[in-house]
N, C-alpha and C. Protein backbone atom coordinates (compact mmCIF):
# COMPACT_ATOMS: atom_id res chain seq x y z
N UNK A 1 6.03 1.55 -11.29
CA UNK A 1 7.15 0.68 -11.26
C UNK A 1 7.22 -0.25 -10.06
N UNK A 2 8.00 0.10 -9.03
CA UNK A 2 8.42 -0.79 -7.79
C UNK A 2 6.97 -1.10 -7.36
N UNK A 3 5.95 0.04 -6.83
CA UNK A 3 4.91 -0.13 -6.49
C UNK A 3 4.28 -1.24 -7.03
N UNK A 4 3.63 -1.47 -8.62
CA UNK A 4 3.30 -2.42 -8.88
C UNK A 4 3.89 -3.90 -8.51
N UNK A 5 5.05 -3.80 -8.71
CA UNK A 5 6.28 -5.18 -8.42
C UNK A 5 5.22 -5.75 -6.74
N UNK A 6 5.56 -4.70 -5.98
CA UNK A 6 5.49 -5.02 -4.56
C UNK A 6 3.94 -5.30 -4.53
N UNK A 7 3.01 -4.46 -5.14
CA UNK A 7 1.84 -5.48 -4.61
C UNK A 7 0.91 -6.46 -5.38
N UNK A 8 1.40 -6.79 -6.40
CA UNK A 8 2.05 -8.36 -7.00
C UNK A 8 2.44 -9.04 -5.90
N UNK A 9 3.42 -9.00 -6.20
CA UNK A 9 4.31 -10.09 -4.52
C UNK A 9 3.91 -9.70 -3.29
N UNK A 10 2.84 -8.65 -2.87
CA UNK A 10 1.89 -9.33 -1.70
C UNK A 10 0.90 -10.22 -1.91
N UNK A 11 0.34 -10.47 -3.20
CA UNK A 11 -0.46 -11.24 -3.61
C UNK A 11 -0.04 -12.69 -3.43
N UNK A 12 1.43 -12.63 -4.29
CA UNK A 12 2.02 -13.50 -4.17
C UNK A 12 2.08 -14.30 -3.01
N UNK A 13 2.88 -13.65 -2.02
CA UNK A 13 2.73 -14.32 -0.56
C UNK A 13 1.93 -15.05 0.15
N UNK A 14 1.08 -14.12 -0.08
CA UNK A 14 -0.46 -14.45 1.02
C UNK A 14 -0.48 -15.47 0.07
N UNK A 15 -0.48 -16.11 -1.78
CA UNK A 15 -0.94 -17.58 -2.08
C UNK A 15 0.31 -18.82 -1.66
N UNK A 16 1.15 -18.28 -1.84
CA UNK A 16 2.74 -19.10 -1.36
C UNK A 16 2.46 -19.21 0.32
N UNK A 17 1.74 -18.85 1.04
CA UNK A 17 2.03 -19.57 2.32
C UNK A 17 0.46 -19.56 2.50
N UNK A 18 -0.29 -20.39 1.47
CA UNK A 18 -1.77 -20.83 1.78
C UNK A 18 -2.31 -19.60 2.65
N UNK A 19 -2.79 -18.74 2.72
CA UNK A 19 -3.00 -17.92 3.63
C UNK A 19 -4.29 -17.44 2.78
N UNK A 20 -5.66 -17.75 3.33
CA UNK A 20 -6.65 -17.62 2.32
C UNK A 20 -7.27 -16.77 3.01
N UNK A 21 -7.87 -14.90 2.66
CA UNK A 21 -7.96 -13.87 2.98
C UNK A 21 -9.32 -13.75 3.42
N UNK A 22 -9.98 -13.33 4.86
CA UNK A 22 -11.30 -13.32 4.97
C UNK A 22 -12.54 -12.19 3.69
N UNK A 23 -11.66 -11.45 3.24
CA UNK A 23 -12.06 -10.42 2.43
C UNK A 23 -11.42 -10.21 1.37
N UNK A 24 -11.78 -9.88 0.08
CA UNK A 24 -11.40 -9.80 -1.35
C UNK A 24 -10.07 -9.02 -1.17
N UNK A 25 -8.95 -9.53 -2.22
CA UNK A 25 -7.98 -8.75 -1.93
C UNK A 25 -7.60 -8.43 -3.27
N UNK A 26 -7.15 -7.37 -3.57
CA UNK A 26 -6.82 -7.06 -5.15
C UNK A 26 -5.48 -6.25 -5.44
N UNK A 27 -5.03 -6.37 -6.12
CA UNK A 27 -4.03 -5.09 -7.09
C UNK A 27 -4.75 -4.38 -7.50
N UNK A 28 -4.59 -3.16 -7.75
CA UNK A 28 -4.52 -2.25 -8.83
C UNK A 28 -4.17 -0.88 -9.23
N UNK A 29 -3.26 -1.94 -10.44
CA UNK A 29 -2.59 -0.34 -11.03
C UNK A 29 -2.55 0.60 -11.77
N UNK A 30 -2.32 1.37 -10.81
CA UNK A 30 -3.18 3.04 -11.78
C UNK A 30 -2.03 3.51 -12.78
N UNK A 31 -2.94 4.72 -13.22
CA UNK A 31 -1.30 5.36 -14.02
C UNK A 31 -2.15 6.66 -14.02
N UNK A 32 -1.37 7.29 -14.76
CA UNK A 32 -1.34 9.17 -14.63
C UNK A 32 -1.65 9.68 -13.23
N UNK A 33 -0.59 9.22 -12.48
CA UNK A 33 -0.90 9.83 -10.99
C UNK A 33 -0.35 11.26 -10.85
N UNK A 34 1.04 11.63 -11.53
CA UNK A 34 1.68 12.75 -11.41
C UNK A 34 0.68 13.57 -12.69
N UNK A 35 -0.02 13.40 -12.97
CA UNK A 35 -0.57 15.13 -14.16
C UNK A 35 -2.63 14.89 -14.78
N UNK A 36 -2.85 14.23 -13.69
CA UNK A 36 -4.21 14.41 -13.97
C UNK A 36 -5.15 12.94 -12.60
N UNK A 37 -4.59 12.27 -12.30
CA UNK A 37 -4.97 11.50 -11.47
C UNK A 37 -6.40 10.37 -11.93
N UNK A 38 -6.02 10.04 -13.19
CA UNK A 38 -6.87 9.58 -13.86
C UNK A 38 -7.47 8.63 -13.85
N UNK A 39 -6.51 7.85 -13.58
CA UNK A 39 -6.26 5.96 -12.97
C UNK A 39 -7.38 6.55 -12.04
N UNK A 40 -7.00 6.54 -10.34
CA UNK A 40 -7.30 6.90 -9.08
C UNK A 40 -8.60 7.23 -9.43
N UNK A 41 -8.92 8.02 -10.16
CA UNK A 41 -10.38 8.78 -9.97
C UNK A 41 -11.16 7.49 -11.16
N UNK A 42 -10.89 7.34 -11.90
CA UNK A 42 -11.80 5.94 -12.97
C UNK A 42 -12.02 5.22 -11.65
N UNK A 43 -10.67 4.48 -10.69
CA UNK A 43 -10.99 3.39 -10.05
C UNK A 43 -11.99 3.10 -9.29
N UNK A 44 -12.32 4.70 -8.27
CA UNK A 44 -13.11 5.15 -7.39
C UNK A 44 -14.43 5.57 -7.81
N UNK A 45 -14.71 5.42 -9.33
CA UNK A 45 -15.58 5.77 -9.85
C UNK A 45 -16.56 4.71 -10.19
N UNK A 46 -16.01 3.54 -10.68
CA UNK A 46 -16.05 1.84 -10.99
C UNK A 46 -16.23 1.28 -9.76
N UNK A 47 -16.01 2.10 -8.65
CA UNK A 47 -16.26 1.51 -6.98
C UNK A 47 -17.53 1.53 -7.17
N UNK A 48 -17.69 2.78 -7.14
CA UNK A 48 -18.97 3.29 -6.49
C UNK A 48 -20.45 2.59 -7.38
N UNK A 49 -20.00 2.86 -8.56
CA UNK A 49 -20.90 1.76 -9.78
C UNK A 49 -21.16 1.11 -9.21
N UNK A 50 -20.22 0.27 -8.67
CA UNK A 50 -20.73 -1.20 -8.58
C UNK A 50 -21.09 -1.54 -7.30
N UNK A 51 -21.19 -0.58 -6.53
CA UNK A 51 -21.21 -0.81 -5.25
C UNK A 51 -20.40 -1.21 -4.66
N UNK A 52 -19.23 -1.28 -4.37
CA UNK A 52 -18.49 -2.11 -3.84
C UNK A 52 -18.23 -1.74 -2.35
N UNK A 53 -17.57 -2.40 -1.25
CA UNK A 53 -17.24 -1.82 0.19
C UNK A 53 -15.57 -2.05 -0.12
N UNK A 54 -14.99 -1.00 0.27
CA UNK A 54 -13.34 -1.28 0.40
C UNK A 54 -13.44 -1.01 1.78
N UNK A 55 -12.90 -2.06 2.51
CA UNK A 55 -12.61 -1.50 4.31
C UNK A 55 -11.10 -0.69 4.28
N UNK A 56 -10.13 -1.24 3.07
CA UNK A 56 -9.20 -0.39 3.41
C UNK A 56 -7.94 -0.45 1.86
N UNK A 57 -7.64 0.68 1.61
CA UNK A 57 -6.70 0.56 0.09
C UNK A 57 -5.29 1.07 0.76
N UNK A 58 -4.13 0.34 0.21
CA UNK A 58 -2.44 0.71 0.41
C UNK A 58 -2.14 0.96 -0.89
N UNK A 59 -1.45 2.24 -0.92
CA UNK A 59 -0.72 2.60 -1.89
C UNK A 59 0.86 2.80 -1.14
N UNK A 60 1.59 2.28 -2.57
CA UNK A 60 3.32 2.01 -3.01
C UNK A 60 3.46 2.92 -3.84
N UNK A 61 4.07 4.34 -3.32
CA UNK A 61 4.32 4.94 -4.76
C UNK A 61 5.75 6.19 -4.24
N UNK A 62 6.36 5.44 -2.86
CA UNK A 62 7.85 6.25 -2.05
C UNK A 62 9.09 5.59 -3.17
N UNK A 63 8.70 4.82 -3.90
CA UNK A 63 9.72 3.94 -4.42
C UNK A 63 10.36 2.50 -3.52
N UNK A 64 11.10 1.07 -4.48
CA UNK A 64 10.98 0.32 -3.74
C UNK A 64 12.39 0.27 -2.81
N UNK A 65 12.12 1.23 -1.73
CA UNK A 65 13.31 0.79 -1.07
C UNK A 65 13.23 -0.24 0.29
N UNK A 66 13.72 0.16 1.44
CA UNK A 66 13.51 -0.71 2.26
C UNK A 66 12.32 -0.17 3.50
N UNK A 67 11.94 -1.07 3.63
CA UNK A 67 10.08 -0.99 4.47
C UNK A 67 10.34 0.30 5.87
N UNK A 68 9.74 1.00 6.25
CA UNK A 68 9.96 1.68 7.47
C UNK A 68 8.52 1.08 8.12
N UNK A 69 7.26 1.40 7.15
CA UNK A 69 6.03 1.09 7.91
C UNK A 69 4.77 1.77 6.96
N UNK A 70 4.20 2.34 7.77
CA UNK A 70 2.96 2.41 6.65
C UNK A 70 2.49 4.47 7.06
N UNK A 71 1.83 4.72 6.44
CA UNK A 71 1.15 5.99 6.97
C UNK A 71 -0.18 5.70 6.74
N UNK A 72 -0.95 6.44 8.20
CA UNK A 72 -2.42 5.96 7.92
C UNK A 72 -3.16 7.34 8.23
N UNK A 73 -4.59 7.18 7.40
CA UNK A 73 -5.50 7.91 6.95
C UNK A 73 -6.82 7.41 6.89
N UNK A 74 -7.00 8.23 8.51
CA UNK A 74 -8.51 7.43 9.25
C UNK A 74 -9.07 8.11 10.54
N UNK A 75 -9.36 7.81 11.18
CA UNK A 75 -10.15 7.91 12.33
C UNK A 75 -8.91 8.06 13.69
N UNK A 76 -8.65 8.73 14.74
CA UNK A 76 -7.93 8.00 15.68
C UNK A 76 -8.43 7.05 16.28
N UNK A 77 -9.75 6.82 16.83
CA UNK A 77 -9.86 4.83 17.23
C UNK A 77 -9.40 4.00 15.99
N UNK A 78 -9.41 4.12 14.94
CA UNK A 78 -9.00 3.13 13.58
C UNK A 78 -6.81 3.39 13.45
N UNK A 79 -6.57 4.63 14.36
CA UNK A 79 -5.28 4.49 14.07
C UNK A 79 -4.76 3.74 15.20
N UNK A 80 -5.49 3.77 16.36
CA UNK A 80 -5.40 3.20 17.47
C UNK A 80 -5.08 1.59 17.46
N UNK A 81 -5.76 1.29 16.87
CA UNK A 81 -6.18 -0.19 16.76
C UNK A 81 -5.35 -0.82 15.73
N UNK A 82 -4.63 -0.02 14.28
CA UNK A 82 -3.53 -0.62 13.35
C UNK A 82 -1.96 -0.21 14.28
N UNK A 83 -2.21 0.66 15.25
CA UNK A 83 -0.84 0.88 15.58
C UNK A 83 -0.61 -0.41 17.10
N UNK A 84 -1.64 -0.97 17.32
CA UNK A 84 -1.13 -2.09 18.24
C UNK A 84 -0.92 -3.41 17.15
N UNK A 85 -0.68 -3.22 16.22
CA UNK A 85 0.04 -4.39 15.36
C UNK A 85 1.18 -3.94 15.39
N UNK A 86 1.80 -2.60 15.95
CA UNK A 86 3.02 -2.65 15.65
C UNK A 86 4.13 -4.08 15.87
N UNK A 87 3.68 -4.23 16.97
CA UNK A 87 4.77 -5.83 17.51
C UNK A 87 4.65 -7.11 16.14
N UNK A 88 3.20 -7.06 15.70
CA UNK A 88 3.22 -8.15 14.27
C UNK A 88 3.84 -7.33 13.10
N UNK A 89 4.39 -5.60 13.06
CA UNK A 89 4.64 -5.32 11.96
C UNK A 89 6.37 -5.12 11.85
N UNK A 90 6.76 -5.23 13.33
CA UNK A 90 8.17 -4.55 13.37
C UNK A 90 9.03 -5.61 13.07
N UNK A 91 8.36 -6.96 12.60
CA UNK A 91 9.59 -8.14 12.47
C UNK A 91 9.95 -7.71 11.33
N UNK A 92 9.25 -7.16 9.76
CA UNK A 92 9.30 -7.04 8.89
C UNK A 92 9.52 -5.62 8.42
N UNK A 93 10.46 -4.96 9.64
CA UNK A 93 10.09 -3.96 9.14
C UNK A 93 9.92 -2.35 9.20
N UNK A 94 8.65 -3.03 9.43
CA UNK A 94 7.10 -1.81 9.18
C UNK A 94 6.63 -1.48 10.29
N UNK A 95 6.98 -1.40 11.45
CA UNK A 95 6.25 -0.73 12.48
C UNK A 95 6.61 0.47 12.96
N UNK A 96 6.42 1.26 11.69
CA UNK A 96 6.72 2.83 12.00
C UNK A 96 5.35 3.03 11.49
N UNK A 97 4.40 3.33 12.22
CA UNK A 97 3.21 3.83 11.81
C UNK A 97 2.34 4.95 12.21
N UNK A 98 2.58 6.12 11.56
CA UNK A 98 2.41 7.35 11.55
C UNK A 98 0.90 8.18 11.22
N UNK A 99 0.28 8.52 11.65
CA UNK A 99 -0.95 9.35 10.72
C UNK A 99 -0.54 10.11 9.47
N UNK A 100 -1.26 10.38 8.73
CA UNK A 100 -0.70 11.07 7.75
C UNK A 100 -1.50 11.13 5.90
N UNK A 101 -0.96 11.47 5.23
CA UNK A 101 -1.41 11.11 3.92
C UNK A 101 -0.70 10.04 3.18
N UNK A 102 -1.77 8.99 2.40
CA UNK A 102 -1.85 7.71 2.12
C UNK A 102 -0.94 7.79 0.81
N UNK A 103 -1.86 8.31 -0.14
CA UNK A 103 -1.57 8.33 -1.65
C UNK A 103 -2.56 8.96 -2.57
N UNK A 104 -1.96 9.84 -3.65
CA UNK A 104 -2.92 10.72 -4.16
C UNK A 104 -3.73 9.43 -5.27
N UNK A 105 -3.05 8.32 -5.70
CA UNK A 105 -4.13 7.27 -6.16
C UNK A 105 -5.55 7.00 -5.62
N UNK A 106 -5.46 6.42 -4.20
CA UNK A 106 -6.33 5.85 -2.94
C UNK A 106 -7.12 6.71 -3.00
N UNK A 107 -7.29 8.39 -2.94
CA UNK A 107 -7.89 8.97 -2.37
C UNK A 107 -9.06 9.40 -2.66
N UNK A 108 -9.36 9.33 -4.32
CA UNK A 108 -10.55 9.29 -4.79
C UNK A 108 -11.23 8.47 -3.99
N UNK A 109 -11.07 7.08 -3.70
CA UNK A 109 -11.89 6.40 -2.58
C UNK A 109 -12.82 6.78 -1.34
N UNK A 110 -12.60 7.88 -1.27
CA UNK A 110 -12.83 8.22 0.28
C UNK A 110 -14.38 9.09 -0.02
N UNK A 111 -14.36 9.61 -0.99
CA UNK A 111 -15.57 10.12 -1.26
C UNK A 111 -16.29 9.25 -2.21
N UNK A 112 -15.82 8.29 -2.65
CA UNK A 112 -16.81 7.30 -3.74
C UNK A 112 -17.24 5.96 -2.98
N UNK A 113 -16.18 5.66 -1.85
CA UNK A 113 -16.81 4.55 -1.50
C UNK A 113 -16.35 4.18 0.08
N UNK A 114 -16.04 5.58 0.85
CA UNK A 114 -15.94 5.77 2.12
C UNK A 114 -15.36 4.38 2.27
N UNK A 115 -13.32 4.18 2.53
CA UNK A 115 -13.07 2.99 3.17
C UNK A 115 -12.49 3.53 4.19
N UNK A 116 -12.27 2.40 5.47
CA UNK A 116 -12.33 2.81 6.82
C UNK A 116 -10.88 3.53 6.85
N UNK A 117 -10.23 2.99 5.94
CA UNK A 117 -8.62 3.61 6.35
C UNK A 117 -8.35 3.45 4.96
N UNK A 118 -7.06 4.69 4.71
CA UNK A 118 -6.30 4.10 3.45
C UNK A 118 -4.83 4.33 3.97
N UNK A 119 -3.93 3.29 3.35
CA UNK A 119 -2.20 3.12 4.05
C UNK A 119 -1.65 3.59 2.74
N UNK A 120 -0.40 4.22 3.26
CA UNK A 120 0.61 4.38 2.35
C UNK A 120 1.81 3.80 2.97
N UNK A 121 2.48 3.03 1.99
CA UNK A 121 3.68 2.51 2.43
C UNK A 121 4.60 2.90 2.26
N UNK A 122 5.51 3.15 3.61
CA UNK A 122 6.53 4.41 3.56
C UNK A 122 7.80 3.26 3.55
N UNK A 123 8.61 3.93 3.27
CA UNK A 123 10.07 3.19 3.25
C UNK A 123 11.01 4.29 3.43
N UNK A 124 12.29 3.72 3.06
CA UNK A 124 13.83 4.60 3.54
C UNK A 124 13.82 5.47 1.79
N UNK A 125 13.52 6.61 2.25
CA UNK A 125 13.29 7.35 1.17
C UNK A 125 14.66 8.73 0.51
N UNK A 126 15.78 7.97 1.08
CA UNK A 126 16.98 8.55 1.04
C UNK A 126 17.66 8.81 -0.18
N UNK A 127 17.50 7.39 -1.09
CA UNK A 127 18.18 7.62 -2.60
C UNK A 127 17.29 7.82 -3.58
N UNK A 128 15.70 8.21 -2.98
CA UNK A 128 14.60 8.19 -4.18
C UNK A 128 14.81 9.46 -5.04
N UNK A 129 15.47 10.52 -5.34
CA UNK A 129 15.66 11.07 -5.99
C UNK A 129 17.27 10.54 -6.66
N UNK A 130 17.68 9.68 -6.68
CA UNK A 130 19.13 9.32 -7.52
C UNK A 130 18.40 8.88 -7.94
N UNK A 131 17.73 8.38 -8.36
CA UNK A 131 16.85 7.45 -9.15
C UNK A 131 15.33 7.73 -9.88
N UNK A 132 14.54 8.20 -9.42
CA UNK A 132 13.13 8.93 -9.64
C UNK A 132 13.53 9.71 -10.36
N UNK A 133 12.93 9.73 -11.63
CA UNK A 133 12.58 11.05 -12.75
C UNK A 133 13.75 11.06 -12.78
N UNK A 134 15.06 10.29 -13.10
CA UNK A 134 16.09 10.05 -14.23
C UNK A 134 16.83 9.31 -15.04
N UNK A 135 17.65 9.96 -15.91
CA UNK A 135 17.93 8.84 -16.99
C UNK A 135 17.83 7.53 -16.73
N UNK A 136 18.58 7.27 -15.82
CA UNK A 136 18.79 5.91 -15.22
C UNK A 136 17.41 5.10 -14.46
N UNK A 137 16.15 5.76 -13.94
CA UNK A 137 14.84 5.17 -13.59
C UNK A 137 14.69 3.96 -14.12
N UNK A 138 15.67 3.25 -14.34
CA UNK A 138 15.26 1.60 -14.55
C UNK A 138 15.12 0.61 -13.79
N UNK A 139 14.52 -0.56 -14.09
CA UNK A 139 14.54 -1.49 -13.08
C UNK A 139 15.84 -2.24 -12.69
N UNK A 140 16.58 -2.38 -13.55
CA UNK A 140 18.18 -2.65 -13.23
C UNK A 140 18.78 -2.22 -11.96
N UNK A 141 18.43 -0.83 -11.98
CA UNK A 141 19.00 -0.15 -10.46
C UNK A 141 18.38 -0.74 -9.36
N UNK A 142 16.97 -1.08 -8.82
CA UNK A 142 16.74 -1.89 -8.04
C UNK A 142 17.06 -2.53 -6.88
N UNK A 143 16.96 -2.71 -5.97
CA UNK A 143 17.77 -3.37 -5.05
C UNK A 143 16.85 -4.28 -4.80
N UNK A 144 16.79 -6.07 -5.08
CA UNK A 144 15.65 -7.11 -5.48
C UNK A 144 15.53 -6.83 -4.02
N UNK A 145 16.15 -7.45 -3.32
CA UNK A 145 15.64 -7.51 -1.68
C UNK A 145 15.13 -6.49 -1.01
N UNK A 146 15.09 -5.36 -1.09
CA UNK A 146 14.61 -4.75 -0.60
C UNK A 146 13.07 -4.75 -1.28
N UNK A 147 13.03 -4.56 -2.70
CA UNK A 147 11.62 -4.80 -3.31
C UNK A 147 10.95 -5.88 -2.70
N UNK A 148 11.69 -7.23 -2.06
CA UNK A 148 10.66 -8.29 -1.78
C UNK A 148 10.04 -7.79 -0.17
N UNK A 149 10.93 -7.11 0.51
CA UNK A 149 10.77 -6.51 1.39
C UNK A 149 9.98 -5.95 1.72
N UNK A 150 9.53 -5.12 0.65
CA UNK A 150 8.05 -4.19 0.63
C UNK A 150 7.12 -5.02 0.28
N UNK A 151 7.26 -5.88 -0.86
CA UNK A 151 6.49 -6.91 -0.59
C UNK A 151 5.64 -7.58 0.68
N UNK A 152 6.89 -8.01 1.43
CA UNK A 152 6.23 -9.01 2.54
C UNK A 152 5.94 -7.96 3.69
N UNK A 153 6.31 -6.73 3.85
CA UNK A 153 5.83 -5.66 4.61
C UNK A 153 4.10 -5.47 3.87
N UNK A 154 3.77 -5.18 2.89
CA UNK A 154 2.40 -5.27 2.51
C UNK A 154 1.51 -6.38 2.70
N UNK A 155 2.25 -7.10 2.45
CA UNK A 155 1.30 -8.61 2.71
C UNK A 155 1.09 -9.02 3.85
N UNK A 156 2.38 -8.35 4.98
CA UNK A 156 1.85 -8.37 6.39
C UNK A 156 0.41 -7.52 6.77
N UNK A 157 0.59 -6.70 6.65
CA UNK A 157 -0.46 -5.41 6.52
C UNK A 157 -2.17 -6.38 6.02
N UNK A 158 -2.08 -6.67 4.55
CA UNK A 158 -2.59 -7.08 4.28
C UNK A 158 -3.56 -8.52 4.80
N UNK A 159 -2.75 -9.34 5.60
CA UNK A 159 -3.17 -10.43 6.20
C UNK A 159 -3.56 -9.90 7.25
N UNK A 160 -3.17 -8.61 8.21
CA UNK A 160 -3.71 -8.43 9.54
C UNK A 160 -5.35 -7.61 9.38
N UNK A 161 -4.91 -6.73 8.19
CA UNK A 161 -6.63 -6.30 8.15
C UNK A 161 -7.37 -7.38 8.24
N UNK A 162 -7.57 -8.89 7.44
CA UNK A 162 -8.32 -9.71 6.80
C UNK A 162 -8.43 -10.26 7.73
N UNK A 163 -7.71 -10.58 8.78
CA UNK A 163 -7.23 -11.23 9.95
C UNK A 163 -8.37 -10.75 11.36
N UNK A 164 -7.98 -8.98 11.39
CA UNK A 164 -8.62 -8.18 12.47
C UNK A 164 -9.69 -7.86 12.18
N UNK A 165 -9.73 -6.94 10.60
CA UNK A 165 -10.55 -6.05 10.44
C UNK A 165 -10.19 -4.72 11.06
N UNK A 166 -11.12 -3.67 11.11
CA UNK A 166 -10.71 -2.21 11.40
C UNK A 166 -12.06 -2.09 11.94
């Protein structure tokens, strides 16, 4: 749901303010993450096929509320080096950046096509159960701004890897 929305509209961004990426940048959205991890493991599987290099995958899957920052899953010199963006991440945000686990999507990655880091994007995770896994789980409930929020919190993220590198 939100997840997809938000990294759409990081895509979005980075083309709305000309911002042309030193390295391939993509969506993609999985599915059966909660009861077999099916998506995640095909994706990482289609990596490795093809050879591909991912330097680094973000998964959205706290729900879309409002941005806190990211959790990272890497190296400490590689956490070292995303946590002095905090000052480029805290306008938007996101400069709560924690070690930790990314996303059970991402993680097939790590053994199919070793990327240097994988982020999970954390947010204010306070009303995600009024909402998650019930009746009401619609997009109606929503709060748009905060979804664009996570948005432009990813697309920050996103422009500084392409930007720095890791």
């Amino acid at each position: 749901g939100t997840g997809v929305v938000q990294s759409i509209e990081a895509l979005r961004l980075l083309k709305a303010a000309g911002l042309k990426p030193e390295r391939t940048v993509r969506a993609v959205l999985f599915m059966n993450e909660e009861n077999g991890t099916r998506g995640g493991n095909k994706y990482a599987e289609q990596a490795q096929l093809n050879h591909e290099n991912h330097l680094a995958a973000i998964e959205s899957d706290g729900g879309g509320f409002t941005p806190r920052g990211f959790t990272i899953e890497s190296t400490p010199a590689v956490f070292q080096k995303v946590a002095a963006w905090k000052p480029l991440l805290t306008p938007y945000l996101a400069g709560q950046l924690t070690p930790g686990h990314s996303g059970t999507d991402i993680e097939p990655l790590v053994a199919a096509v070793k990327p240097v880091a994988l982020f999970g994007y954390d947010c204010d995770s306070q009303r995600y159960f009024d909402l998650h896994h019930t009746a009401i789980d619609t997009f109606d409930k929503v709060n748009k701004r905060e979804l664009e929020l996570g948005g432009a919190a990813m697309a920050s993220l996103i422009y500084l890897l392409g930007k720095y590198g890791l």
